[in-house]
N, C-alpha and C. Protein backbone atom coordinates (compact mmCIF):
# COMPACT_ATOMS: atom_id res chain seq x y z
N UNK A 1 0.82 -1.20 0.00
CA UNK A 1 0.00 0.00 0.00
C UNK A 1 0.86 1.26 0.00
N UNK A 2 1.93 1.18 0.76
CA UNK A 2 2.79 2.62 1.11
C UNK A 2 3.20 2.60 -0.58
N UNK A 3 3.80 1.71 -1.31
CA UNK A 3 4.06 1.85 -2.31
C UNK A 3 3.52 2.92 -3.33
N UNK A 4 2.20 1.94 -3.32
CA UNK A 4 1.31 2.48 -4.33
C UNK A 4 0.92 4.17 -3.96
N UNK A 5 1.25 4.30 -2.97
CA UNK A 5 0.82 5.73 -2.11
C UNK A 5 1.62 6.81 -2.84
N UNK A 6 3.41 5.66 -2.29
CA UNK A 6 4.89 6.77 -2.77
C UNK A 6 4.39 6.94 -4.45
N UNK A 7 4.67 5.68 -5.29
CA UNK A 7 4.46 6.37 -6.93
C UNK A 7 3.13 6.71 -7.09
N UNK A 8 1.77 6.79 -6.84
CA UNK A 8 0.76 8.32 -7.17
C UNK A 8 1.65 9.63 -6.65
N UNK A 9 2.24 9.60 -5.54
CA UNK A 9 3.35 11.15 -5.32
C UNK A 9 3.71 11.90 -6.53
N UNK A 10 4.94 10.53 -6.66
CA UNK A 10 6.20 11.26 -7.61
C UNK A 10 5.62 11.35 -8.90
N UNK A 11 4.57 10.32 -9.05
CA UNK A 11 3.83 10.40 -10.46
C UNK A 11 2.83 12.21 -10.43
N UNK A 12 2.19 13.00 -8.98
CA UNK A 12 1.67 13.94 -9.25
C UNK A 12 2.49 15.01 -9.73
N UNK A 13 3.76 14.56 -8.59
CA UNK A 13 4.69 15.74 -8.48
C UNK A 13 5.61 16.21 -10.04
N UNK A 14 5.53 14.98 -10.57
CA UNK A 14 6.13 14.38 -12.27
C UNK A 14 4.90 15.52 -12.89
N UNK A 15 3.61 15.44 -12.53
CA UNK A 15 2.74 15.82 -13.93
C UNK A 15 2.55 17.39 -13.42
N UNK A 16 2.73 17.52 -12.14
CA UNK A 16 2.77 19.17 -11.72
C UNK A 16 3.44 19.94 -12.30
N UNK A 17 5.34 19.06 -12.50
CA UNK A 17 6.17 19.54 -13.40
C UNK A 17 6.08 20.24 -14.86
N UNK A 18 5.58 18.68 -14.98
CA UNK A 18 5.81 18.55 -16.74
C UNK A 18 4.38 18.51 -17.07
N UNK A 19 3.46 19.65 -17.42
CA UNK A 19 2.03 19.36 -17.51
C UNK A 19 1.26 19.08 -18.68
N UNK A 20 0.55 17.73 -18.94
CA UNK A 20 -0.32 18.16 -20.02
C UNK A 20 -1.82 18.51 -19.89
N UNK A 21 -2.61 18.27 -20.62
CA UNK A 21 -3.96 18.78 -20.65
C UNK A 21 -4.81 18.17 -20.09
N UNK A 22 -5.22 16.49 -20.60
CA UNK A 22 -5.72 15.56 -20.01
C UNK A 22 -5.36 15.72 -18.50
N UNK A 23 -4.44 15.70 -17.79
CA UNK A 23 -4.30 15.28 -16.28
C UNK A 23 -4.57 16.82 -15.52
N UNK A 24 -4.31 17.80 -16.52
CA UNK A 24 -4.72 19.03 -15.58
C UNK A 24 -6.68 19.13 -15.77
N UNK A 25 -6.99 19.07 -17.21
CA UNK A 25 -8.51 18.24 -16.46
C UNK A 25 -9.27 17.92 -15.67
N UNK A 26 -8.18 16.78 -15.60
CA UNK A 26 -8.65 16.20 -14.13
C UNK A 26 -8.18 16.54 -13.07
N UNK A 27 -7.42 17.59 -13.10
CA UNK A 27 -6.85 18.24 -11.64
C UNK A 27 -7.81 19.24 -11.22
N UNK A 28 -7.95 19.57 -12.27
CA UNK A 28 -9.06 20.77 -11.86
C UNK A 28 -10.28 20.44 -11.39
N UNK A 29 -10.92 19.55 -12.14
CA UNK A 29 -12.22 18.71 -11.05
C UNK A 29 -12.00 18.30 -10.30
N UNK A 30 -10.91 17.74 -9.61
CA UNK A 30 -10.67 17.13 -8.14
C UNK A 30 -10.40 18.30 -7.54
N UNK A 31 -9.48 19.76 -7.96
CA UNK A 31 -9.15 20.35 -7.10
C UNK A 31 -10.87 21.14 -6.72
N UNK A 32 -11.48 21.37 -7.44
CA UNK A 32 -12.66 22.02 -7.35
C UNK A 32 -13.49 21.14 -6.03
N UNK A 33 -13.10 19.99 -5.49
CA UNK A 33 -13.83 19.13 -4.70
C UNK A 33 -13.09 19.40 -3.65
N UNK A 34 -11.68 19.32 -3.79
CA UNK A 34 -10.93 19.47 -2.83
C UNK A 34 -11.24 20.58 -2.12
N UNK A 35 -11.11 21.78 -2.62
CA UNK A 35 -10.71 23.23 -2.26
C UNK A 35 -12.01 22.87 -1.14
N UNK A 36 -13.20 22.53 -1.31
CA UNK A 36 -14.44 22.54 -0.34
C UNK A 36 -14.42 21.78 0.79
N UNK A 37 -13.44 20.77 0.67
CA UNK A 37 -13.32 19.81 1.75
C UNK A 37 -12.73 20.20 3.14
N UNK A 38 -13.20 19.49 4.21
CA UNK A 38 -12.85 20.23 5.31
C UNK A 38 -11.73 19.47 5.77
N UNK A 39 -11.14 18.37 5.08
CA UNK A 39 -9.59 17.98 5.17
C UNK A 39 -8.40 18.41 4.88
N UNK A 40 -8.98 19.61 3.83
CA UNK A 40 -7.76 20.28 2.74
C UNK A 40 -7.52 21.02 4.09
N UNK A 41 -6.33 21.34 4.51
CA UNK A 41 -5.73 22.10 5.28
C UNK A 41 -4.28 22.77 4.94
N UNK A 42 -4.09 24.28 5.14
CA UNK A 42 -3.19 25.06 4.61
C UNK A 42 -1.60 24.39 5.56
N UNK A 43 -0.42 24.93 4.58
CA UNK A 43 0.55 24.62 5.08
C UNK A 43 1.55 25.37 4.78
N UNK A 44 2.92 25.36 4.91
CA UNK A 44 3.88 26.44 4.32
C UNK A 44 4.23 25.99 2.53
N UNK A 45 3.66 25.07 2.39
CA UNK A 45 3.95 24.63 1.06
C UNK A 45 3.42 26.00 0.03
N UNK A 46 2.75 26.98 0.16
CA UNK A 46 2.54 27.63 -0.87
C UNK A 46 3.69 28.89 -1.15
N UNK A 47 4.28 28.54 0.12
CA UNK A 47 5.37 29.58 -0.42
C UNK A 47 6.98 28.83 -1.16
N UNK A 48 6.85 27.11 -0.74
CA UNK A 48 8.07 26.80 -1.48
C UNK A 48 7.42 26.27 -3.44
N UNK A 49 6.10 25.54 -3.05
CA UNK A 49 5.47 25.20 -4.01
C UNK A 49 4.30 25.89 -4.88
N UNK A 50 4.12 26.77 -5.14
CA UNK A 50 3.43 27.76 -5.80
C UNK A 50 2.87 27.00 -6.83
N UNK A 51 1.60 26.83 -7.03
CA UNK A 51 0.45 26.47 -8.42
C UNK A 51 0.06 27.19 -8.94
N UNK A 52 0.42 27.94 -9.72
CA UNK A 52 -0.19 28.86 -10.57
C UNK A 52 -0.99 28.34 -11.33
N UNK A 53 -1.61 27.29 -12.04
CA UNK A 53 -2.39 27.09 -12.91
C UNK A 53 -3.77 26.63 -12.07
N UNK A 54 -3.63 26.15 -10.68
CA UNK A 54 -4.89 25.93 -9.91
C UNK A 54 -4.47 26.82 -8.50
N UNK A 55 -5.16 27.73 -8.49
CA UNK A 55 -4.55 28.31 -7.76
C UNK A 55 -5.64 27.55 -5.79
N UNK A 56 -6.98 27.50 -6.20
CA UNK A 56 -7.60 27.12 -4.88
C UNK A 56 -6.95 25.76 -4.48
N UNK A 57 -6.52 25.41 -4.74
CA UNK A 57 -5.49 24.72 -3.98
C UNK A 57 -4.14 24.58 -3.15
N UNK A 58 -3.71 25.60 -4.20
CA UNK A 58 -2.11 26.06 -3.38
C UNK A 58 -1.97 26.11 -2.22
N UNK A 59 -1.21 25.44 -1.81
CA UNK A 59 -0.63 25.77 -0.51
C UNK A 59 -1.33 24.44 0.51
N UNK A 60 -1.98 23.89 -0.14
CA UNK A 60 -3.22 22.73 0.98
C UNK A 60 -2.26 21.70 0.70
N UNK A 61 -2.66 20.30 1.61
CA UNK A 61 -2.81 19.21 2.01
C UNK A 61 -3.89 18.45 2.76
N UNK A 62 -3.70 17.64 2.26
CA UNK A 62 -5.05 16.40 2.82
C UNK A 62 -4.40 16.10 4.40
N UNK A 63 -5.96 16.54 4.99
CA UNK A 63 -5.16 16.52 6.59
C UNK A 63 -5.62 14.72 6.86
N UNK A 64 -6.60 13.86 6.21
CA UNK A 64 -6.62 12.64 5.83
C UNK A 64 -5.78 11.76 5.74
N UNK A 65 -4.83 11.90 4.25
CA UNK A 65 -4.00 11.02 3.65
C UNK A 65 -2.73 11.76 4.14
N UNK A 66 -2.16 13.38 3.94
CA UNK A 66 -1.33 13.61 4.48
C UNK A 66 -0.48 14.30 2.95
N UNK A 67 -1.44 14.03 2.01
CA UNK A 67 -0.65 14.34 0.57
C UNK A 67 -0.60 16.12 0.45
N UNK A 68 0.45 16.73 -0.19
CA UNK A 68 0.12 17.92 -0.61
C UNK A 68 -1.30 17.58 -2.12
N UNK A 69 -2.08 19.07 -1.91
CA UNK A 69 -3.05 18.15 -2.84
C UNK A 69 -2.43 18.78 -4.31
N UNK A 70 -1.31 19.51 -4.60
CA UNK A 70 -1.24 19.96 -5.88
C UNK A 70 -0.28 18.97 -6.61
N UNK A 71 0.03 17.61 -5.87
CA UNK A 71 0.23 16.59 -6.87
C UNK A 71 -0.81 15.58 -6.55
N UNK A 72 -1.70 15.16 -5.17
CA UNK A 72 -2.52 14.46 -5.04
C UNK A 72 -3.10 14.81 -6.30
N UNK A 73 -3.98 15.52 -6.84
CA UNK A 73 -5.02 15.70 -7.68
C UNK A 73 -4.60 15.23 -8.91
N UNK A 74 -2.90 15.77 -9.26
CA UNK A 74 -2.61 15.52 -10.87
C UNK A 74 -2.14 13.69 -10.72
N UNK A 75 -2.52 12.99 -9.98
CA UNK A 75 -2.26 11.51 -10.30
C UNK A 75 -3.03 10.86 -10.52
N UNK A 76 -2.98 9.59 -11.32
CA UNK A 76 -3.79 8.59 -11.23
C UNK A 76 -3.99 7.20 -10.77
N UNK A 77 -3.16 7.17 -9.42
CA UNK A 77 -2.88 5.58 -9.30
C UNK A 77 -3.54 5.63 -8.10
N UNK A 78 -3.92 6.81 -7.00
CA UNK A 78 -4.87 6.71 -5.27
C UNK A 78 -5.56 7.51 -6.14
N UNK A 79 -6.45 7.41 -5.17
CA UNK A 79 -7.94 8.08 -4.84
C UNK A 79 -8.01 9.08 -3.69
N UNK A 80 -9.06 9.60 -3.52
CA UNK A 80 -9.67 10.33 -2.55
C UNK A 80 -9.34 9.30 -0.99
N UNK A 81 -8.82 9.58 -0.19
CA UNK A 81 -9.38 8.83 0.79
C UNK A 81 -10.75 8.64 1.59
N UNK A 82 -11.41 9.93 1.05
CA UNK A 82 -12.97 10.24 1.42
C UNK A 82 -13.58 9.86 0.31
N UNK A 83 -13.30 9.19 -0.36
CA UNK A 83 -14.10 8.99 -1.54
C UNK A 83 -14.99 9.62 -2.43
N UNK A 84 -14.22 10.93 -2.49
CA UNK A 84 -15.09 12.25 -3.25
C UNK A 84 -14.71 12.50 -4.64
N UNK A 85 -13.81 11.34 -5.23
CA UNK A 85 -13.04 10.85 -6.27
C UNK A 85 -11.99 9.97 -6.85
């Protein structure tokens, strides 16, 4: 399980990088779920990690799973741990 946890990471943190269209897509509908959730919780990450292309997200993490959500969202291998996607 930790596995599958670590590569959805490096796989978000990979498509945060290097972005295409399809996965920002779908970043944006998850982040749009996210931003409402009362797990997303702020952190210092928006000042080392800056999202400019979604911005209601910046700076959060899943106080849940523990993920920053601006690669949680751009992966496809976990889910929601709340099951809101």
């Amino acid at each position: 399980m930790m596995d599958n946890k670590f590569m959805a990471i490096v796989s978000g943190f990979k498509n945060y990088a290097f972005q295409n269209k399809e996965i920002e897509e779908l970043a944006l509908e998850r982040a749009r779920i996210c931003a409402e959730c009362p797990f997303a919780v702020e952190t210092m990450f928006k000042q080392i990690l800056p999202d400019d292309s979604i911005k209601q997200i910046e700076g959060l993490k899943c106080s849940d799973c523990g993920c920053i959500l601006s690669a949680k969202v751009r992966q496809i291998i976990d889910s929601c741990p709340q099951h809101k996607w």
